[in-house]
C-alpha atoms as a PDB file:
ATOM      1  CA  UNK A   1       5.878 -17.656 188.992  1.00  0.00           C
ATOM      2  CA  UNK A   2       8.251 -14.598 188.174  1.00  0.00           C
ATOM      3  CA  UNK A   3       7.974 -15.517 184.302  1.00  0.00           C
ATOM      4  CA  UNK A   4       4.591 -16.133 184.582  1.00  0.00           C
ATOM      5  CA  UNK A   5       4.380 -12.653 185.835  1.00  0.00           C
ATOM      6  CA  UNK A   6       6.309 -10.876 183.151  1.00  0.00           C
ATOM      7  CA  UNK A   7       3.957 -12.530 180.754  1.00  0.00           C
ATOM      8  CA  UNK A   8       1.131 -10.943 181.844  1.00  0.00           C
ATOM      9  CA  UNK A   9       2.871  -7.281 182.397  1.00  0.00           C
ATOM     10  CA  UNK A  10       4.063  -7.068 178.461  1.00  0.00           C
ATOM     11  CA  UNK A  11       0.304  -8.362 177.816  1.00  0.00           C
ATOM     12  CA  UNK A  12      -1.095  -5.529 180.053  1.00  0.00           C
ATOM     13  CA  UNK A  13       1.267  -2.821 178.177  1.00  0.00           C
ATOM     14  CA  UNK A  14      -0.738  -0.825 175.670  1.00  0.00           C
ATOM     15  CA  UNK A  15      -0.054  -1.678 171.741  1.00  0.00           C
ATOM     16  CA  UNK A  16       2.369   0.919 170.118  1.00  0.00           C
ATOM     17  CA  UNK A  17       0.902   2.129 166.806  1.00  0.00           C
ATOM     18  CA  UNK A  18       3.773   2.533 164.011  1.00  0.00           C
ATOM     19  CA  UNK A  19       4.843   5.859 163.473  1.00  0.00           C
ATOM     20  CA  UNK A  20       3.385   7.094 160.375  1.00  0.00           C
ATOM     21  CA  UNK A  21       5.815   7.462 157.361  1.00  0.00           C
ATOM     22  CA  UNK A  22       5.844  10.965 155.465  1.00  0.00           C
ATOM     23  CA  UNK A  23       4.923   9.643 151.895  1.00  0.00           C
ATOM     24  CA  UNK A  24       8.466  10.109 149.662  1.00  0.00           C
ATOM     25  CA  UNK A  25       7.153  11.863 146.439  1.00  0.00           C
ATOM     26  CA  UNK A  26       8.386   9.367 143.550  1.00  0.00           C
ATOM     27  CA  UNK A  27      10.868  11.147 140.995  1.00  0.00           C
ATOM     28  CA  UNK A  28      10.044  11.213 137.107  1.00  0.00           C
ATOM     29  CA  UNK A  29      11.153   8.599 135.091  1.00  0.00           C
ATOM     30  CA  UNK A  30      14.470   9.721 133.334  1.00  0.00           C
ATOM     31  CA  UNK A  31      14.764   7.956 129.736  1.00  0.00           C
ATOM     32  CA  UNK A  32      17.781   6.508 130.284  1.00  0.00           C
ATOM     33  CA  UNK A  33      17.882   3.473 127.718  1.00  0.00           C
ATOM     34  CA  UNK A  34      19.533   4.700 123.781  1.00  0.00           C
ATOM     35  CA  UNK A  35      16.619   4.126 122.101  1.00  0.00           C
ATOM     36  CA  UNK A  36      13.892   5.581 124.533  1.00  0.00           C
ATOM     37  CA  UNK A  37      16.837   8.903 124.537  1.00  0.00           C
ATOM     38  CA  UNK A  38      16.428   8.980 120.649  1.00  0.00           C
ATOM     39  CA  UNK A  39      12.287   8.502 120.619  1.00  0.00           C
ATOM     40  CA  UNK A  40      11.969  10.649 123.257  1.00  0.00           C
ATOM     41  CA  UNK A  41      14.346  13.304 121.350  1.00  0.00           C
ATOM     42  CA  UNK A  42      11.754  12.769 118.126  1.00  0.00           C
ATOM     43  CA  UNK A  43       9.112  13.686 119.944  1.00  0.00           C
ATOM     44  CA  UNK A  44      10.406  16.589 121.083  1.00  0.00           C
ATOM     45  CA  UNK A  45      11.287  17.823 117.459  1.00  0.00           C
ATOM     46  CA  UNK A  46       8.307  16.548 116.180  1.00  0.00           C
ATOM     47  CA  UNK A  47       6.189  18.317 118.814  1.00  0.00           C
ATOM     48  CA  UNK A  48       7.557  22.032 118.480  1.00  0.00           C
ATOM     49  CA  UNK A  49       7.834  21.271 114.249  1.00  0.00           C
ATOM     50  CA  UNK A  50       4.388  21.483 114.958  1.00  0.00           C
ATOM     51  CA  UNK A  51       4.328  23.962 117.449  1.00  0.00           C
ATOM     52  CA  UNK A  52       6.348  26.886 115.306  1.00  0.00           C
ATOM     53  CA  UNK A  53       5.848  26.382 111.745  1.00  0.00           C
ATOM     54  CA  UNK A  54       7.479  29.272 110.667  1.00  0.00           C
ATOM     55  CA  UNK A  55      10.223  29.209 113.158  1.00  0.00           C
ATOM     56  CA  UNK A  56      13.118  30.632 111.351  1.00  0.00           C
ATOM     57  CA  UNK A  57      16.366  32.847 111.575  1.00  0.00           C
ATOM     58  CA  UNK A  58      15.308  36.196 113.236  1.00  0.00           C
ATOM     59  CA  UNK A  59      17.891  38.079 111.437  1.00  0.00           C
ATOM     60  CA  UNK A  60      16.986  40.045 108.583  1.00  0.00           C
ATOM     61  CA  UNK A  61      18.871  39.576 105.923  1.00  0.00           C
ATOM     62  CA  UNK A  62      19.428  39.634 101.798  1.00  0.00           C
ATOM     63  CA  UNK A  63      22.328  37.529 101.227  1.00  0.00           C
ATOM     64  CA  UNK A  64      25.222  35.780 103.029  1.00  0.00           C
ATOM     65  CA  UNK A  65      27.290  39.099 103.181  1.00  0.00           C
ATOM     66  CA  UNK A  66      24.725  40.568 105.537  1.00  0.00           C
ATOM     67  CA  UNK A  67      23.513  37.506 107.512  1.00  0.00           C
ATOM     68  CA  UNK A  68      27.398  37.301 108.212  1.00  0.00           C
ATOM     69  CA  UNK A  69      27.652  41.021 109.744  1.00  0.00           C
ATOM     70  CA  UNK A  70      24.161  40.333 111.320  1.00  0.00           C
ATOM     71  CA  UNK A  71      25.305  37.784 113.097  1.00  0.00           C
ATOM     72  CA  UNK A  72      28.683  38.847 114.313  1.00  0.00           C
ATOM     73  CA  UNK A  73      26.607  42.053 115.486  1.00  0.00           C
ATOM     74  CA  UNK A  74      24.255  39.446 117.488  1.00  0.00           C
ATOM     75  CA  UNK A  75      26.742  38.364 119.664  1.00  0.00           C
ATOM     76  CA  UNK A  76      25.687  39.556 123.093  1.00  0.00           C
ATOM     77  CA  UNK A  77      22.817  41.312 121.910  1.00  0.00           C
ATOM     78  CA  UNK A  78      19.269  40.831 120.447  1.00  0.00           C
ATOM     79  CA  UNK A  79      18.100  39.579 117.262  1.00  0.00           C
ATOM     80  CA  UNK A  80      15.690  42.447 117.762  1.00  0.00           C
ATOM     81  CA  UNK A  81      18.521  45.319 118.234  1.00  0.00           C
ATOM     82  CA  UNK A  82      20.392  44.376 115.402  1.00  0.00           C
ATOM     83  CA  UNK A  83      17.462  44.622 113.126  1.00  0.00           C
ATOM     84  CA  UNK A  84      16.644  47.923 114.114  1.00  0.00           C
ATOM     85  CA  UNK A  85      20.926  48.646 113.229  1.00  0.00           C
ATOM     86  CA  UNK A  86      21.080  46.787 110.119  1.00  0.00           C
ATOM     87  CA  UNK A  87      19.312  48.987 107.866  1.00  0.00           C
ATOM     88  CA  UNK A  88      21.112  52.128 107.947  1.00  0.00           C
ATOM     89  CA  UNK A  89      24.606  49.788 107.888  1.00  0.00           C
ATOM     90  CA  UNK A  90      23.290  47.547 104.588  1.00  0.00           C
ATOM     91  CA  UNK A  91      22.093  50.738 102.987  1.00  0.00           C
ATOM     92  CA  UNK A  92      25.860  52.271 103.546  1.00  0.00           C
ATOM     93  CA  UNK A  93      27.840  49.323 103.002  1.00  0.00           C
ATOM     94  CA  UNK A  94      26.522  47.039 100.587  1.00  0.00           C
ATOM     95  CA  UNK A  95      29.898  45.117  99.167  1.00  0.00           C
ATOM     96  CA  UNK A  96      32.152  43.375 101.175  1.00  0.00           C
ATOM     97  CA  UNK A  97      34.724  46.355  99.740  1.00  0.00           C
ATOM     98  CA  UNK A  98      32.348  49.094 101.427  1.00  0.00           C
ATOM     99  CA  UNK A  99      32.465  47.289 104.761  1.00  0.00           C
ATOM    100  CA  UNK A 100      36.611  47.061 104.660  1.00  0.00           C
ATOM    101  CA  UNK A 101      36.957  50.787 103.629  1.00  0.00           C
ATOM    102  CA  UNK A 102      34.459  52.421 106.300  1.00  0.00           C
ATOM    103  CA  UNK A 103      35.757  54.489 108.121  1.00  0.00           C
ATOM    104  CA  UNK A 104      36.169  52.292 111.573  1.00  0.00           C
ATOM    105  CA  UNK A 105      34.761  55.349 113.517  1.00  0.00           C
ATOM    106  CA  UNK A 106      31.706  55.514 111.309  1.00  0.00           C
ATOM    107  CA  UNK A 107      31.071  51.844 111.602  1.00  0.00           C
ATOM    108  CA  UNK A 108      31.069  52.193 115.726  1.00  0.00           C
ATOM    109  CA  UNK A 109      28.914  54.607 115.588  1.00  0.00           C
ATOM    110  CA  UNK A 110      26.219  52.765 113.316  1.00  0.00           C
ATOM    111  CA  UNK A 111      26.671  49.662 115.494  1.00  0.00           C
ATOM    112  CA  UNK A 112      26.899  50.937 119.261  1.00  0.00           C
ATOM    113  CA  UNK A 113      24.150  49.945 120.274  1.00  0.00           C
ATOM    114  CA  UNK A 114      24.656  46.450 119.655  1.00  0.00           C
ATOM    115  CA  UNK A 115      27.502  46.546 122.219  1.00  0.00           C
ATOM    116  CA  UNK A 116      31.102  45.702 122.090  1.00  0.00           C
ATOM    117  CA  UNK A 117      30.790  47.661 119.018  1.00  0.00           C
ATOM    118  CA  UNK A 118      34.577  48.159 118.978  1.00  0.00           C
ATOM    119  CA  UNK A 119      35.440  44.366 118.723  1.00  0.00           C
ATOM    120  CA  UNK A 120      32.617  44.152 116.394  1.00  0.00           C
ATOM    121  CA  UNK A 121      33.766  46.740 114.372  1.00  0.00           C
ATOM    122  CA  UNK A 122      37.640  45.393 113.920  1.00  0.00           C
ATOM    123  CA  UNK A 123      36.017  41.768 113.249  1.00  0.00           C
ATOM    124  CA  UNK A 124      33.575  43.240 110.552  1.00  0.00           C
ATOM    125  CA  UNK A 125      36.670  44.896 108.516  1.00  0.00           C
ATOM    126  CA  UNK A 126      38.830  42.444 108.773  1.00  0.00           C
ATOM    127  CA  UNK A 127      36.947  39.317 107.405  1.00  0.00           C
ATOM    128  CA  UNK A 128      34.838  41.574 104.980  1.00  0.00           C
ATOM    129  CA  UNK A 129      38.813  42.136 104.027  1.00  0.00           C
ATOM    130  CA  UNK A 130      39.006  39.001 103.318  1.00  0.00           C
ATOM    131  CA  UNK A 131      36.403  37.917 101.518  1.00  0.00           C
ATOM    132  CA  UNK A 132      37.340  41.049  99.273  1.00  0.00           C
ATOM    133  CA  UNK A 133      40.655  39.875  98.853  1.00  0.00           C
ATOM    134  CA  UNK A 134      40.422  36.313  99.416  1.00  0.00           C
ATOM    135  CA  UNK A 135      37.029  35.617  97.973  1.00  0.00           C
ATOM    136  CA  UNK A 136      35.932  37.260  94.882  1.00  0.00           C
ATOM    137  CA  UNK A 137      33.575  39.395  97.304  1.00  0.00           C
ATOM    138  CA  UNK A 138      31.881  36.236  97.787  1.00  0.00           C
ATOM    139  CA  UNK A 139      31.269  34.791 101.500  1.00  0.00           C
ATOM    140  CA  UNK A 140      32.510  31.232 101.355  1.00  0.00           C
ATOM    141  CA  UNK A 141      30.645  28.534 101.575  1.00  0.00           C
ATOM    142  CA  UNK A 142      32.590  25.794 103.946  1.00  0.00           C
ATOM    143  CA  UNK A 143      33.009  25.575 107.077  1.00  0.00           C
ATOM    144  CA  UNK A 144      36.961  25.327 107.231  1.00  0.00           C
ATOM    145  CA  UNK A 145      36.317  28.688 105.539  1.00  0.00           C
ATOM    146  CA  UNK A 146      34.577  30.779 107.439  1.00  0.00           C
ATOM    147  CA  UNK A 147      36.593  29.779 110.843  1.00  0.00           C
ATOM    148  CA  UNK A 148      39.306  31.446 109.240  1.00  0.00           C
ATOM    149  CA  UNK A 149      37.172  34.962 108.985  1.00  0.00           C
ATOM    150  CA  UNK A 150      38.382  37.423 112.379  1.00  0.00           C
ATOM    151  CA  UNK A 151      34.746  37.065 114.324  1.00  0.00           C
ATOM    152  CA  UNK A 152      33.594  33.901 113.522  1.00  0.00           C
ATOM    153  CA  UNK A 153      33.317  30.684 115.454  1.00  0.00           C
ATOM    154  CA  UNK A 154      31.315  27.792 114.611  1.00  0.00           C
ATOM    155  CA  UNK A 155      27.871  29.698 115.682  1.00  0.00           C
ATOM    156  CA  UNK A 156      28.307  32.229 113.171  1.00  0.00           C
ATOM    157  CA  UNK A 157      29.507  29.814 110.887  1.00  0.00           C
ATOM    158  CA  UNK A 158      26.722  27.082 111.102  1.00  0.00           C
ATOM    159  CA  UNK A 159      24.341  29.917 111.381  1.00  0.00           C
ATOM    160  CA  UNK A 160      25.717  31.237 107.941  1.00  0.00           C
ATOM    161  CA  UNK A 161      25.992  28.261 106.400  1.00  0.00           C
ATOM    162  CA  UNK A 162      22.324  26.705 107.749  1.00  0.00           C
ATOM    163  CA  UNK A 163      20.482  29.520 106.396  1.00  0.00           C
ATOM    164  CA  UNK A 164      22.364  31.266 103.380  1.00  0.00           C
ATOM    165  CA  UNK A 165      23.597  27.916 101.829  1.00  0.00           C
ATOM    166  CA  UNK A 166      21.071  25.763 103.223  1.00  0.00           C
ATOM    167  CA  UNK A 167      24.069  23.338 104.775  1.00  0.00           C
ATOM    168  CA  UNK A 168      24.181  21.498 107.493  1.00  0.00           C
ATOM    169  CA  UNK A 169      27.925  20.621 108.830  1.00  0.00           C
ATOM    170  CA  UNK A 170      26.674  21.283 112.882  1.00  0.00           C
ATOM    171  CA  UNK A 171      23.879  22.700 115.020  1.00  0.00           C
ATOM    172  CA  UNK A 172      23.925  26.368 116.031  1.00  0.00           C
ATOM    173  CA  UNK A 173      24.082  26.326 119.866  1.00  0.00           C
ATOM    174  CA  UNK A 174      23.664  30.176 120.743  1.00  0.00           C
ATOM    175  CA  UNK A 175      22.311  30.803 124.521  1.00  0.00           C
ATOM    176  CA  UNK A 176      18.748  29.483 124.295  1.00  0.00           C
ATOM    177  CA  UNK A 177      20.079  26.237 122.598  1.00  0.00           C
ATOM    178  CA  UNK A 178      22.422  25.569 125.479  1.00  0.00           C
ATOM    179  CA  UNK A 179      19.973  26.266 128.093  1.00  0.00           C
ATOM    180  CA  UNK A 180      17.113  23.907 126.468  1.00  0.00           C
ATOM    181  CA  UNK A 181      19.763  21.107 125.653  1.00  0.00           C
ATOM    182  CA  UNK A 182      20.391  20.946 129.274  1.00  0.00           C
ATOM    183  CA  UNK A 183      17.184  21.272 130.382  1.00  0.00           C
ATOM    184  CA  UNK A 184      15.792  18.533 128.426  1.00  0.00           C
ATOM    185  CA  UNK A 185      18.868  16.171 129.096  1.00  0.00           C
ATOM    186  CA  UNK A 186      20.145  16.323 125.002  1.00  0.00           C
ATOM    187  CA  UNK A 187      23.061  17.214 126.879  1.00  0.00           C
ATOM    188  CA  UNK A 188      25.036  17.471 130.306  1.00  0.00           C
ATOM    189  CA  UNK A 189      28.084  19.222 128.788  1.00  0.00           C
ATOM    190  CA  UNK A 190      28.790  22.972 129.377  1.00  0.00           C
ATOM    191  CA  UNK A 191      30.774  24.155 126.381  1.00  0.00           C
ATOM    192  CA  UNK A 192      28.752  25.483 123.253  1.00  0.00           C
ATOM    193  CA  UNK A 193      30.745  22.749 121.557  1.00  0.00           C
ATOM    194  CA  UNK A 194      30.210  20.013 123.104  1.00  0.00           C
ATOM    195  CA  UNK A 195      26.636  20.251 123.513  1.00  0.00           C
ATOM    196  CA  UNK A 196      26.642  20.523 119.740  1.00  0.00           C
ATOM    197  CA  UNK A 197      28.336  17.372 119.334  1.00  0.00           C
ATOM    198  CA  UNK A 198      26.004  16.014 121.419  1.00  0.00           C
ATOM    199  CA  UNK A 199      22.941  17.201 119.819  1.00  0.00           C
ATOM    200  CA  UNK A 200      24.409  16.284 116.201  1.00  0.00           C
ATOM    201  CA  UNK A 201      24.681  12.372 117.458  1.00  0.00           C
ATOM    202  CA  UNK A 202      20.807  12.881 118.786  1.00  0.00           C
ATOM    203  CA  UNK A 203      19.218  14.157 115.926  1.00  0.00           C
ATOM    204  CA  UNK A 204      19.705  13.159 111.893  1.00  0.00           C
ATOM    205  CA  UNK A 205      21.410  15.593 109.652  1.00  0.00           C
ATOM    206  CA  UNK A 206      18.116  16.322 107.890  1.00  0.00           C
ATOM    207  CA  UNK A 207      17.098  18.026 111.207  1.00  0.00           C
ATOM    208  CA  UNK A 208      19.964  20.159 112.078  1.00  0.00           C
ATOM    209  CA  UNK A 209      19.409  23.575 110.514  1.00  0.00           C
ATOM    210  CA  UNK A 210      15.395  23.492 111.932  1.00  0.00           C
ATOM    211  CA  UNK A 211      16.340  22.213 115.643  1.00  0.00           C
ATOM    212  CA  UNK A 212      17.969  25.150 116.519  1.00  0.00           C
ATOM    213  CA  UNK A 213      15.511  27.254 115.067  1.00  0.00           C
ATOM    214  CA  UNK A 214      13.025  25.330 116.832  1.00  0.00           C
ATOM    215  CA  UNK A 215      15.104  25.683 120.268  1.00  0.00           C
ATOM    216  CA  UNK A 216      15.477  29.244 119.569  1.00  0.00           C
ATOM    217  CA  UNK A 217      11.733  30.102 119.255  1.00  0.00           C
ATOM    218  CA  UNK A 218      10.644  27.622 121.992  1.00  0.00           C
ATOM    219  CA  UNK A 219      13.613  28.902 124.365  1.00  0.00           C
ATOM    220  CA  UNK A 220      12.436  32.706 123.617  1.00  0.00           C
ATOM    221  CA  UNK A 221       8.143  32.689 123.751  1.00  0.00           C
ATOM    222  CA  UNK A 222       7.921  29.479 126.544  1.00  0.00           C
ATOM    223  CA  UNK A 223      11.526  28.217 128.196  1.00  0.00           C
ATOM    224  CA  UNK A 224      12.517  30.985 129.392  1.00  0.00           C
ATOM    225  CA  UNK A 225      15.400  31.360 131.468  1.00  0.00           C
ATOM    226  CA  UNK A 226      13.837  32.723 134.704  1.00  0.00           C
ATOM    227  CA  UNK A 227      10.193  30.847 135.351  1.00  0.00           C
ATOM    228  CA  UNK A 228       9.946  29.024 132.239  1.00  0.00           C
ATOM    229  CA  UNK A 229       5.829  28.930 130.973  1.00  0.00           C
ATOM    230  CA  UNK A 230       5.437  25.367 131.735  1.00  0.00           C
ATOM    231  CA  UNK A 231       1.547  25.503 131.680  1.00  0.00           C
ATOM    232  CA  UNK A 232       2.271  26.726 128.418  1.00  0.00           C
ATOM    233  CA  UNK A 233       4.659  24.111 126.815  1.00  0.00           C
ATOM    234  CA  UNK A 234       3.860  21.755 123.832  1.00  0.00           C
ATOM    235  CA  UNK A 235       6.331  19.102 125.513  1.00  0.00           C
ATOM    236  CA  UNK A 236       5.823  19.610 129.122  1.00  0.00           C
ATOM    237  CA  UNK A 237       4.962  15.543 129.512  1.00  0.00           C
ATOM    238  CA  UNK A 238       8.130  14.668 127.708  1.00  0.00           C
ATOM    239  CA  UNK A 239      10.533  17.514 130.153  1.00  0.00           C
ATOM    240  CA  UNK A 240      12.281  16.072 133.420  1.00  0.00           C
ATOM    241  CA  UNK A 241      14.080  19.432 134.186  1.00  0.00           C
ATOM    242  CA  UNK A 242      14.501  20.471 137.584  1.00  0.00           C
ATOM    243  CA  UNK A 243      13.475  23.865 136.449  1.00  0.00           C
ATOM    244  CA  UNK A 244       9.859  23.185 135.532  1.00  0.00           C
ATOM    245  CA  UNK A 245       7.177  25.522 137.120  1.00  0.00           C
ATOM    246  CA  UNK A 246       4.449  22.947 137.408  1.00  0.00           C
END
């Protein structure tokens, strides 16, 4: 009688309906396999190849003497600044001999604006010393080289090399490079030179000098740092970044 009776109460007890789950909002597929990492990095090239045609240095520049002082200048600076310092400075010093016998005050003064001008200046003598002394006047062409020049690390060098020899011995990773290599997962490294090795093993040789020219211009007009224009963006399908803005 007494189970009978509990029967019949858990029958009489209303149904509980399931609490509702919030729906979990699926992540985006990460390309995770080698050779979807290495298609997926085509793409990409492929895409803004198409994107910025003419993407190219920013510096101007006549030879490899002046790309070399423009680019120690853009360290910490614009591409934008320096052009509007270089053509007083290349009009005043136009031999690797004029730049080592300014006058180090005159130099500072042509190149404040750029900022750290002092450092800037004492690099500029010193390696255009060099190549006076060293190198017939002549900026060297290798990368073992130009490490040796006061004010020049393998940015300046690659850059140097890339665009005034047309050589490719690395990838220039200046501060939109590193930004877009993390954000599109070429690399998870932090160092300037790591995240070059890493994009070197990514990409063929061929496509060195032009991916960080393509970085550069696609990391300046649409990846921004602060609200990248996502809406924008020839490879918006093809980013997982945590930064997009759509």
């Amino acid at each position: 009688m007494a189970a009978r009776k509990a029967v019949q109460a858990r029958q009489a007890e209303p149904r509980r309906e399931p609490t509702p789950q919030k729906p979990v909002k699926a992540a985006r597929p990460s390309p995770t396999p080698k050779k979807t990492k290495y298609l997926r990095a085509s793409q990409i090239y492929e895409r803004l190849n198409a994107a910025y045609p003419d993407a190219k240095c920013a510096l101007d520049h006549q030879n490899p003497l002046q790309l070399l002082v423009a680019t120690i200048l853009s360290a910490q600076s614009t591409d934008k600044m320096v052009n509007l310092i270089t053509p007083a400075l290349f009009k005043r010093c136009k031999t690797a001999r004029d730049f080592a016998a300014i006058d180090t005050s005159e130099l500072e003064a042509m190149i404040h604006s750029s900022g750290f001008f002092r450092n800037k200046a004492k690099s500029i003598k010193a390696a255009s010393r060099i190549i006076a002394e060293e190198h017939r006047g002549q900026v060297p062409a290798t990368m073992e080289e130009l490490l040796k020049l006061p004010g020049v690390a393998r940015k300046t060098a690659n850059v140097v090399l890339g665009v005034a020899f047309g050589k490719a011995e690395g990838v220039v990773v200046d501060t939109h490079v590193l930004r877009l290599a993390r954000r599109l997962d070429f690399s998870k490294e932090e160092r300037p030179d790591k995240i070059e090795q890493d994009l070197m093993q990514l990409f063929p040789r061929d496509q060195w000098i032009q991916l960080a020219h393509l970085l550069i211009h696609h990391g300046r007009s649409k990846c921004i740092a602060i609200r990248p224009k996502c809406a924008e963006c020839p490879i918006e399908d093809l980013c997982y970044s945590a930064d997009k803005t759509v």
